[in-house]
N, C-alpha and C. Protein backbone atom coordinates (compact mmCIF):
# COMPACT_ATOMS: atom_id res chain seq x y z
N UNK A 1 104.46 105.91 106.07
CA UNK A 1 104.15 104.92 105.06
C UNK A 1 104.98 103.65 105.25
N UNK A 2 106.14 104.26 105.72
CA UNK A 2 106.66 102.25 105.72
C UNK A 2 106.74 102.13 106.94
N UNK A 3 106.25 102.37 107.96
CA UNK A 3 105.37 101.72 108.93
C UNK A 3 104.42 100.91 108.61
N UNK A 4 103.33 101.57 107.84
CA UNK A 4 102.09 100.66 107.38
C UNK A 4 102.80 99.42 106.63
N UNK A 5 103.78 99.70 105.72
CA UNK A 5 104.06 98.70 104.80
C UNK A 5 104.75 97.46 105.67
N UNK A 6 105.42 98.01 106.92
CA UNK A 6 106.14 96.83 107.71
C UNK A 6 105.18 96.15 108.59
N UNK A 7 104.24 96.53 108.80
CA UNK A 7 102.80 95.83 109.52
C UNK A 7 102.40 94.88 108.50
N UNK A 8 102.01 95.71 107.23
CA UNK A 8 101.24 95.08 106.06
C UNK A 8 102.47 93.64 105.98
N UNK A 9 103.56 93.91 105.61
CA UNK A 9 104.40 92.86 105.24
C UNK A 9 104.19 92.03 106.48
N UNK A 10 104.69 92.12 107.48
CA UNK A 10 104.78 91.42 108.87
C UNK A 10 103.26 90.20 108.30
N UNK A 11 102.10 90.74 108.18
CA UNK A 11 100.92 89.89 108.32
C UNK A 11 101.37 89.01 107.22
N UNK A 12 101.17 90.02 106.09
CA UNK A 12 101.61 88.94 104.94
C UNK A 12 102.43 87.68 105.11
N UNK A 13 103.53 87.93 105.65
CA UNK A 13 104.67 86.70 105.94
C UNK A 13 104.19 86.25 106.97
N UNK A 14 103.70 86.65 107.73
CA UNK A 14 102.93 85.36 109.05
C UNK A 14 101.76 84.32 108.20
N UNK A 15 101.29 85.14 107.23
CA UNK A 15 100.18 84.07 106.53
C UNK A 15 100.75 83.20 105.47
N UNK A 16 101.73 83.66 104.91
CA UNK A 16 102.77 83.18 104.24
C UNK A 16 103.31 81.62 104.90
N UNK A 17 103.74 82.20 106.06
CA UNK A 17 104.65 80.76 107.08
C UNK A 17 103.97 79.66 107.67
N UNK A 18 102.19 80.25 107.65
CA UNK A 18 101.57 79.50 108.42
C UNK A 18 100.77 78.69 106.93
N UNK A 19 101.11 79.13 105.78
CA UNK A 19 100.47 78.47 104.54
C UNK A 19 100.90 76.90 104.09
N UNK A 20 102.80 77.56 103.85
CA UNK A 20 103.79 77.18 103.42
C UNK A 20 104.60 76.68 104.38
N UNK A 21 104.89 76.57 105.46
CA UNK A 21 105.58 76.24 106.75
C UNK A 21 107.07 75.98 105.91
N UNK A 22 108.13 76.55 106.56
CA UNK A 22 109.00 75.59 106.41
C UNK A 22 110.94 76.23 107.08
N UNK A 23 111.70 75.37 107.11
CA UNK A 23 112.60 75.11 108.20
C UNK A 23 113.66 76.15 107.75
N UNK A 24 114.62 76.82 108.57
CA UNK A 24 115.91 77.15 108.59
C UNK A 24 116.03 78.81 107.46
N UNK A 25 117.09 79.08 107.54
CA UNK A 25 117.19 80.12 106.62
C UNK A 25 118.17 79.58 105.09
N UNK A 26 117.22 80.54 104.14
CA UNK A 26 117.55 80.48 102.77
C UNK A 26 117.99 81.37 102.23
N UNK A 27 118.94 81.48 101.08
CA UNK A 27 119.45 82.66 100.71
C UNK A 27 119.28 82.80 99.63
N UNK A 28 118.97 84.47 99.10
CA UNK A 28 118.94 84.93 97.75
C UNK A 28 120.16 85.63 97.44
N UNK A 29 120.96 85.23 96.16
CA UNK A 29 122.31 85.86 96.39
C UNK A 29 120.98 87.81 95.36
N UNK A 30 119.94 87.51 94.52
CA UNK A 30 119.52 89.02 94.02
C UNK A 30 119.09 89.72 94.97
N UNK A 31 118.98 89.22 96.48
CA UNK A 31 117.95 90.48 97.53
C UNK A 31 119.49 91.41 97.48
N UNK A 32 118.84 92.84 98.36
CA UNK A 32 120.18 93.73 98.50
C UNK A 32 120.80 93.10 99.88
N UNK A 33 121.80 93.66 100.06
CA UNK A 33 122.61 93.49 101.19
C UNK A 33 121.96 94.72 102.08
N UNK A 34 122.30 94.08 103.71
CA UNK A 34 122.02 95.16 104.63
C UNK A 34 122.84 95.11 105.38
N UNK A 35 123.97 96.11 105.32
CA UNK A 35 125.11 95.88 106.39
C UNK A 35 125.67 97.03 106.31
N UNK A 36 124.64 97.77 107.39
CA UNK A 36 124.65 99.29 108.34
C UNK A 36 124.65 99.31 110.14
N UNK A 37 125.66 99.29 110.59
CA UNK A 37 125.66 99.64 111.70
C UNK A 37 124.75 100.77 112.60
N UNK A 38 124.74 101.16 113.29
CA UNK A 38 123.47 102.22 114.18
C UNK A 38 125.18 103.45 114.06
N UNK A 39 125.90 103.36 114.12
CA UNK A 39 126.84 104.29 114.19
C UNK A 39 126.56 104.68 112.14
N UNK A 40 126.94 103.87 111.67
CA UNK A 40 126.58 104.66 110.31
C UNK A 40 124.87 104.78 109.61
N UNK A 41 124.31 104.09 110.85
CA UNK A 41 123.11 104.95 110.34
C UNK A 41 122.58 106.23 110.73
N UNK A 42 123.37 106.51 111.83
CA UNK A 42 122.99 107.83 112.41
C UNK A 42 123.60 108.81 111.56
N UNK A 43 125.10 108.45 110.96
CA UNK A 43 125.54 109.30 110.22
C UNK A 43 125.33 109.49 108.53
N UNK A 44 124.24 108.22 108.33
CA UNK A 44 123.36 108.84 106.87
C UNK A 44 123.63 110.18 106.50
N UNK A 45 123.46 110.23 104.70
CA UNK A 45 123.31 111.37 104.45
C UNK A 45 122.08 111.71 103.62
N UNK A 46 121.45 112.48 103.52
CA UNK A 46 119.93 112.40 103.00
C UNK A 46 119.84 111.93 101.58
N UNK A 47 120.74 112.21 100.63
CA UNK A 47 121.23 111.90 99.50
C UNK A 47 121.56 110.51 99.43
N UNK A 48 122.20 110.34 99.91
CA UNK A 48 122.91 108.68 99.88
C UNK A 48 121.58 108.05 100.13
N UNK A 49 121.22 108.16 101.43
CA UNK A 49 119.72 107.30 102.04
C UNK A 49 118.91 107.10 100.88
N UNK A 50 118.25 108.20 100.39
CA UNK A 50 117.25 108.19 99.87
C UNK A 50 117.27 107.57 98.30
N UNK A 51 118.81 107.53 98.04
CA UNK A 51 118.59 107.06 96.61
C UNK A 51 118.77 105.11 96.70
N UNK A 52 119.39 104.82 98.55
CA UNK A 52 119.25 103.82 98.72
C UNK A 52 118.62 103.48 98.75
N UNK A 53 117.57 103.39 99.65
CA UNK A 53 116.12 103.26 99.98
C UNK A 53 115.28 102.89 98.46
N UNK A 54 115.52 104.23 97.43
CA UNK A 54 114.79 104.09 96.23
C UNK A 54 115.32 102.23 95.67
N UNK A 55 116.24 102.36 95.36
CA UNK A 55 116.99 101.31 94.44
C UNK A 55 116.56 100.12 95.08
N UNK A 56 116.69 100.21 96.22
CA UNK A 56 116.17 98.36 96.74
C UNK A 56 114.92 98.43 96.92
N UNK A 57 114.10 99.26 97.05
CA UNK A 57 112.39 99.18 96.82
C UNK A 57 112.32 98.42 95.84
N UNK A 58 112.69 99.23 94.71
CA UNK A 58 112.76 99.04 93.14
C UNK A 58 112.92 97.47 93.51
N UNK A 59 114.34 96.91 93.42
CA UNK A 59 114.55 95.47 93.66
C UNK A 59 113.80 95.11 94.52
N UNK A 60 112.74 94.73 95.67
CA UNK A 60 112.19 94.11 96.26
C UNK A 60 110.64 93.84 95.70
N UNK A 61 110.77 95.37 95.14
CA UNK A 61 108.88 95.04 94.17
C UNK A 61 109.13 93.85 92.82
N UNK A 62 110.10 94.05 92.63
CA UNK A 62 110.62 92.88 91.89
C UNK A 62 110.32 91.65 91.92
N UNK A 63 110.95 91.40 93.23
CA UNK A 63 111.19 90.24 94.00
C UNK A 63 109.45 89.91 94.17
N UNK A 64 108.84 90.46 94.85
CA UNK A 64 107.38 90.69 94.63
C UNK A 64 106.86 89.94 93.93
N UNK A 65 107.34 90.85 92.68
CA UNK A 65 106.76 90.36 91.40
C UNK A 65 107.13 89.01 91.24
N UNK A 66 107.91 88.30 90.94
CA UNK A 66 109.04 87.38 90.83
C UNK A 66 107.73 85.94 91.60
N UNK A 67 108.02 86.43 92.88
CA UNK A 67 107.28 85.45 93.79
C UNK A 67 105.94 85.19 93.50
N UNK A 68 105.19 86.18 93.29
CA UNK A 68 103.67 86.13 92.84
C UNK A 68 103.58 85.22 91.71
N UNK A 69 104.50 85.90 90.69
CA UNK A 69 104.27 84.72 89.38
C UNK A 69 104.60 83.11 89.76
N UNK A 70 105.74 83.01 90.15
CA UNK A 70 106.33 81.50 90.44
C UNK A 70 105.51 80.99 90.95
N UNK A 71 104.82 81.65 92.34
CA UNK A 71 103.71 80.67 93.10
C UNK A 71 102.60 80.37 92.31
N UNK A 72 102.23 80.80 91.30
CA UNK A 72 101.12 80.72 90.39
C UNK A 72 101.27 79.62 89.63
N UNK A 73 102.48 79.59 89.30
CA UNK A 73 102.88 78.28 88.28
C UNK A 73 102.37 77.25 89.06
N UNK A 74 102.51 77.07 90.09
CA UNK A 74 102.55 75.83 91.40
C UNK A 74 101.26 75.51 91.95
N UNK A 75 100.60 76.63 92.13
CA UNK A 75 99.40 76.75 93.08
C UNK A 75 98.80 78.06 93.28
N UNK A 76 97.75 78.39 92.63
CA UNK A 76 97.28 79.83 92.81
C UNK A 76 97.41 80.16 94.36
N UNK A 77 97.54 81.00 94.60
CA UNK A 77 97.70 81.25 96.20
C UNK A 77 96.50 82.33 96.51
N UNK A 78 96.45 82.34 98.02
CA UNK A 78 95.21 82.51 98.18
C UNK A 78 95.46 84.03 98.71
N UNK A 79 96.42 84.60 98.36
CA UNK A 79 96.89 86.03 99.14
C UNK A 79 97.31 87.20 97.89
N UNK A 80 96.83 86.45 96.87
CA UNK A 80 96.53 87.56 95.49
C UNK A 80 96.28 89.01 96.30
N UNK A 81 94.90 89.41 96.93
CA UNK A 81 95.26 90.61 97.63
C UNK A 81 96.20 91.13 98.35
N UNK A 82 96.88 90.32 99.30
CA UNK A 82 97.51 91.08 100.14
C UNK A 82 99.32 91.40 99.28
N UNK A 83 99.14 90.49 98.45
CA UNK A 83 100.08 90.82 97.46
C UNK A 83 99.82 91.93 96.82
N UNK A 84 98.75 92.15 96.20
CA UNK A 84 98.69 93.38 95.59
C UNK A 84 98.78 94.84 96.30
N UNK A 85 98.45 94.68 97.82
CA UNK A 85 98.50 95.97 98.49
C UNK A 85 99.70 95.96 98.88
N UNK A 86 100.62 94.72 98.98
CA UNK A 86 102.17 95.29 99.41
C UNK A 86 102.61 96.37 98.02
N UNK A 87 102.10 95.61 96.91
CA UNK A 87 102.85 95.73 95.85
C UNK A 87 102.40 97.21 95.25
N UNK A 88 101.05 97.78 95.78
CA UNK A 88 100.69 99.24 95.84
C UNK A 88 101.70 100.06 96.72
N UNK A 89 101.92 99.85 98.29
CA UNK A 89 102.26 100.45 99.50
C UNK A 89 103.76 100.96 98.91
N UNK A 90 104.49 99.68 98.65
CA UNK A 90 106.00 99.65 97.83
C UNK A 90 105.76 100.82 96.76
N UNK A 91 104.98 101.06 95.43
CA UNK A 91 105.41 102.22 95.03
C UNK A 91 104.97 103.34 95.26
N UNK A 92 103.78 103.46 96.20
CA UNK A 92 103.20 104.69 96.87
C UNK A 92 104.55 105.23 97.43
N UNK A 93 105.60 104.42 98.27
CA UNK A 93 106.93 104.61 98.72
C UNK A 93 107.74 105.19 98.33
N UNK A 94 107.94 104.02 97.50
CA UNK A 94 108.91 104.72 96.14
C UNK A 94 108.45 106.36 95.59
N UNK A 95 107.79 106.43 95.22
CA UNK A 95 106.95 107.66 94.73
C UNK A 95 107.36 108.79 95.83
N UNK A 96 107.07 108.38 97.17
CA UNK A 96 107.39 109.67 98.00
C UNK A 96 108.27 110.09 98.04
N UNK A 97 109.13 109.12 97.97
CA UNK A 97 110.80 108.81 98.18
C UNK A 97 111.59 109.81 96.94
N UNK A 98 110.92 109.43 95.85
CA UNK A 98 110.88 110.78 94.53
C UNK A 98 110.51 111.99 94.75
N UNK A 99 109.60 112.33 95.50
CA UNK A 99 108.77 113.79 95.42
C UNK A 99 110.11 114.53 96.59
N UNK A 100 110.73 113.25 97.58
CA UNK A 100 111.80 113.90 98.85
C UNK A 100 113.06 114.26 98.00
N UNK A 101 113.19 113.54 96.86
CA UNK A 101 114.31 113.52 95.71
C UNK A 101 114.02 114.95 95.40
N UNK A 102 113.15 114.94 94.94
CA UNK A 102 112.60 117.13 94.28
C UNK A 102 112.92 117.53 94.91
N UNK A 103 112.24 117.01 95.62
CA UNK A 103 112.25 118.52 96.75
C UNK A 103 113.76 119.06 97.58
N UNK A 104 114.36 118.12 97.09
CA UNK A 104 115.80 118.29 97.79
C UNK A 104 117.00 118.46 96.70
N UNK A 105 116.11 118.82 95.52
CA UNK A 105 117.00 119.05 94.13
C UNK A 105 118.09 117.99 93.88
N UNK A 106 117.44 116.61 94.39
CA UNK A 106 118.40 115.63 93.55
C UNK A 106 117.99 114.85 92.79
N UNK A 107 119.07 114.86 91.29
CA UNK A 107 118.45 114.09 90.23
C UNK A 107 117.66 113.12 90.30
N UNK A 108 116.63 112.23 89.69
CA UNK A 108 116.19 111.52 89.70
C UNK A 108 117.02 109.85 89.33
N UNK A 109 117.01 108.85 90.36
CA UNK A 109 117.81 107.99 90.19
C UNK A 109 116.94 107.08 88.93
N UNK A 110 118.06 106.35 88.18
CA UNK A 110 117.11 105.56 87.20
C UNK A 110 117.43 104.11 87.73
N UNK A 111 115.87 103.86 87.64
CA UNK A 111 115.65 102.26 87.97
C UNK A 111 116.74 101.41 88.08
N UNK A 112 117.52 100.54 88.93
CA UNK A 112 118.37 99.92 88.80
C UNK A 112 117.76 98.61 88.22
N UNK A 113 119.24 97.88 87.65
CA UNK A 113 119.31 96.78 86.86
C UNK A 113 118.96 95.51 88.08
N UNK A 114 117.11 94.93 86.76
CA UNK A 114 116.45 94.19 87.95
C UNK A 114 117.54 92.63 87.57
N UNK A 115 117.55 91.88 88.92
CA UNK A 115 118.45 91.12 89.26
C UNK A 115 117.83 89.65 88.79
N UNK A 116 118.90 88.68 88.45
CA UNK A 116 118.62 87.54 87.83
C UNK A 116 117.75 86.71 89.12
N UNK A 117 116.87 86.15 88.80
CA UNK A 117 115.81 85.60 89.73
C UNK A 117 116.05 83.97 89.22
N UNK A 118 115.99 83.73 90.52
CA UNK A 118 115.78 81.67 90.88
C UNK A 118 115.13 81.48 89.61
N UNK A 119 115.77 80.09 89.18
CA UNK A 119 115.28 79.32 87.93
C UNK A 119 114.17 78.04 88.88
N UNK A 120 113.45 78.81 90.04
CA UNK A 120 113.09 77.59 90.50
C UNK A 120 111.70 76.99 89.92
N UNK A 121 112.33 75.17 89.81
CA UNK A 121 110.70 74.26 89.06
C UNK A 121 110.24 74.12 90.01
N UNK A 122 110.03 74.22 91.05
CA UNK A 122 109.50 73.14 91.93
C UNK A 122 109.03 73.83 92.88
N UNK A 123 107.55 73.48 93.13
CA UNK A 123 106.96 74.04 94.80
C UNK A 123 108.20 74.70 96.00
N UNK A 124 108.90 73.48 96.26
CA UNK A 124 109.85 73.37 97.65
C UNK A 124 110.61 74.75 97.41
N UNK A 125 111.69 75.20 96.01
CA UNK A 125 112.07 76.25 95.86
C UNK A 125 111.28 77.43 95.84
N UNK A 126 110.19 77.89 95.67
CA UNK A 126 109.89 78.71 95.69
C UNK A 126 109.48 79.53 96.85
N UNK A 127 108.94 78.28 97.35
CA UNK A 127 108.71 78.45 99.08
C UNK A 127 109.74 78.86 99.80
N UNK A 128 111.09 78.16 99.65
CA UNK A 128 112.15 78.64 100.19
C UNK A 128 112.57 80.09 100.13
N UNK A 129 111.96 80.66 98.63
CA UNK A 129 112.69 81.69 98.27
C UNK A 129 111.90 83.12 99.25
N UNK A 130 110.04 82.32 99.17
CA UNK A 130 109.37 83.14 99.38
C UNK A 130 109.70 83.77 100.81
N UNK A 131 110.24 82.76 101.65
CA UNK A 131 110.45 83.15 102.60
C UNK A 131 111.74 84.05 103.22
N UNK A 132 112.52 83.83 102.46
CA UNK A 132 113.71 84.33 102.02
C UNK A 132 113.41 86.03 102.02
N UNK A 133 112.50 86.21 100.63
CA UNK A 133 112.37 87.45 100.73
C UNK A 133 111.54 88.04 101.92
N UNK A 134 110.63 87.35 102.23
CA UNK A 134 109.95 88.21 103.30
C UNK A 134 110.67 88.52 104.55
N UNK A 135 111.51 87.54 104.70
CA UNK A 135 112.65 87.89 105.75
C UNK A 135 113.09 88.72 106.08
N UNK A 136 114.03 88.74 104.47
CA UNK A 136 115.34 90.11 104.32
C UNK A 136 113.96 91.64 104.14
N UNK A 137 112.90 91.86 103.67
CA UNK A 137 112.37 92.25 103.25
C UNK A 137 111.69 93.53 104.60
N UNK A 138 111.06 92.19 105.57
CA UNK A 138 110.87 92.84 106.73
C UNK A 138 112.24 93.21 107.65
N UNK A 139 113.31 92.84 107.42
CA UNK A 139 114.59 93.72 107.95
C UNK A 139 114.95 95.05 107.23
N UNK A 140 114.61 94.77 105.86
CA UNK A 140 114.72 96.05 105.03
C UNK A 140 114.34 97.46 105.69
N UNK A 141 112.46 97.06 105.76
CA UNK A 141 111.55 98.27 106.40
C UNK A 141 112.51 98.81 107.81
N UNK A 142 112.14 97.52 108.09
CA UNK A 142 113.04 98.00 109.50
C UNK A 142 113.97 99.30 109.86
N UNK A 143 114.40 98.65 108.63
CA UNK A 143 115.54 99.68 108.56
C UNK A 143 115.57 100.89 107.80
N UNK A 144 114.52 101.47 106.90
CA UNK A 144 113.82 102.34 106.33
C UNK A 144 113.57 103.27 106.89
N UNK A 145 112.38 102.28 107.58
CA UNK A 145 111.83 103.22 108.68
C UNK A 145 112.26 103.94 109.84
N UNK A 146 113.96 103.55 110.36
CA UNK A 146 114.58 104.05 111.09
C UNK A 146 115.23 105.59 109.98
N UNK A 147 115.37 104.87 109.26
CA UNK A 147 116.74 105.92 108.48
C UNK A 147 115.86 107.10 107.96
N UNK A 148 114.43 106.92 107.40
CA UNK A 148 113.73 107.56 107.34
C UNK A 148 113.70 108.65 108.60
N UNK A 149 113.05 108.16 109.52
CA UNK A 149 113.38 108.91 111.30
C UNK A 149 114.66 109.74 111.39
N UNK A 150 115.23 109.15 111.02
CA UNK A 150 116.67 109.97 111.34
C UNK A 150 116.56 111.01 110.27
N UNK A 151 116.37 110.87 109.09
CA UNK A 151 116.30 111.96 108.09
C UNK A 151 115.70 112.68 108.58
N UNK A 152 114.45 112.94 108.82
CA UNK A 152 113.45 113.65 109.12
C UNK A 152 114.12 114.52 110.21
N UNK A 153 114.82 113.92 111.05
CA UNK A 153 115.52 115.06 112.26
C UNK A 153 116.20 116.18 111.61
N UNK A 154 117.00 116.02 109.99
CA UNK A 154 117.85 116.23 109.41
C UNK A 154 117.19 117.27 108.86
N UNK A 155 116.27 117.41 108.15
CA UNK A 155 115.61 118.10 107.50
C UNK A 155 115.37 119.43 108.25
């Protein structure tokens, strides 16, 4: 599944960049941080992973959300669908990511506290932001989808 979702995203943000074009990198201080080495990702623990994994889903469908509305204020955008199937794929995810929680008899994590989002007025910010997230977003999967892999050996 977050294979599909890192394809799905990948297109999305290519149609995104080629909509909206625009220069350099931007920062969101609400995306999560990603700063895992291949030495501590190999040494994940299925517990830790998985309740990580959960919590920044959570925050990125957010972010999602967040972006969809803002661009609306500005300019209906023309990717209403492909927004909505990230925004399916993300808790189909999440969801599995719960049923791996059961099944491995660990509590259920509760939703983390969603993060203060850009006060942005203006076209230019939002664009910035949008890209922002799709960025960190497609590094996220990336990295999901590895740690995921590695779990799975674990199991």
């Amino acid at each position: 599944m977050a294979k599909h979702l890192l394809k799905d995203t990948k297109q999305l943000y290519h149609n995104f960049k080629m909509k909206y074009p625009s220069e350099g990198e931007h920062k969101m201080d609400s995306l999560p941080v990603l700063n895992m080495n291949a030495v501590e990702m190999s040494n994940i623990q299925i517990h830790a992973g998985l309740v990580k994994l959960s919590s920044e889903l959570f925050i990125y469908q957010k972010h999602f959300d967040w972006l969809k509305k803002a661009a609306h204020t500005f300019r209906p955008m023309s990717f209403d669908y492909e927004f909505h199937a990230i925004h399916n794929r993300i808790e189909k995810l999440m969801k599995r990511i719960d049923i791996l929680m059961i099944r491995h008899n660990m509590p259920r994590v509760s939703d983390p506290i969603v993060p203060q989002f850009p006060n942005s007025t203006n076209p230019w910010g939002v664009i910035q932001c949008g890209h922002t997230i799709f960025h960190h977003f497609h590094l996220f999967l990336d990295y999901a989808t590895r740690v995921l892999l590695l779990m799975k050996n674990k199991w």
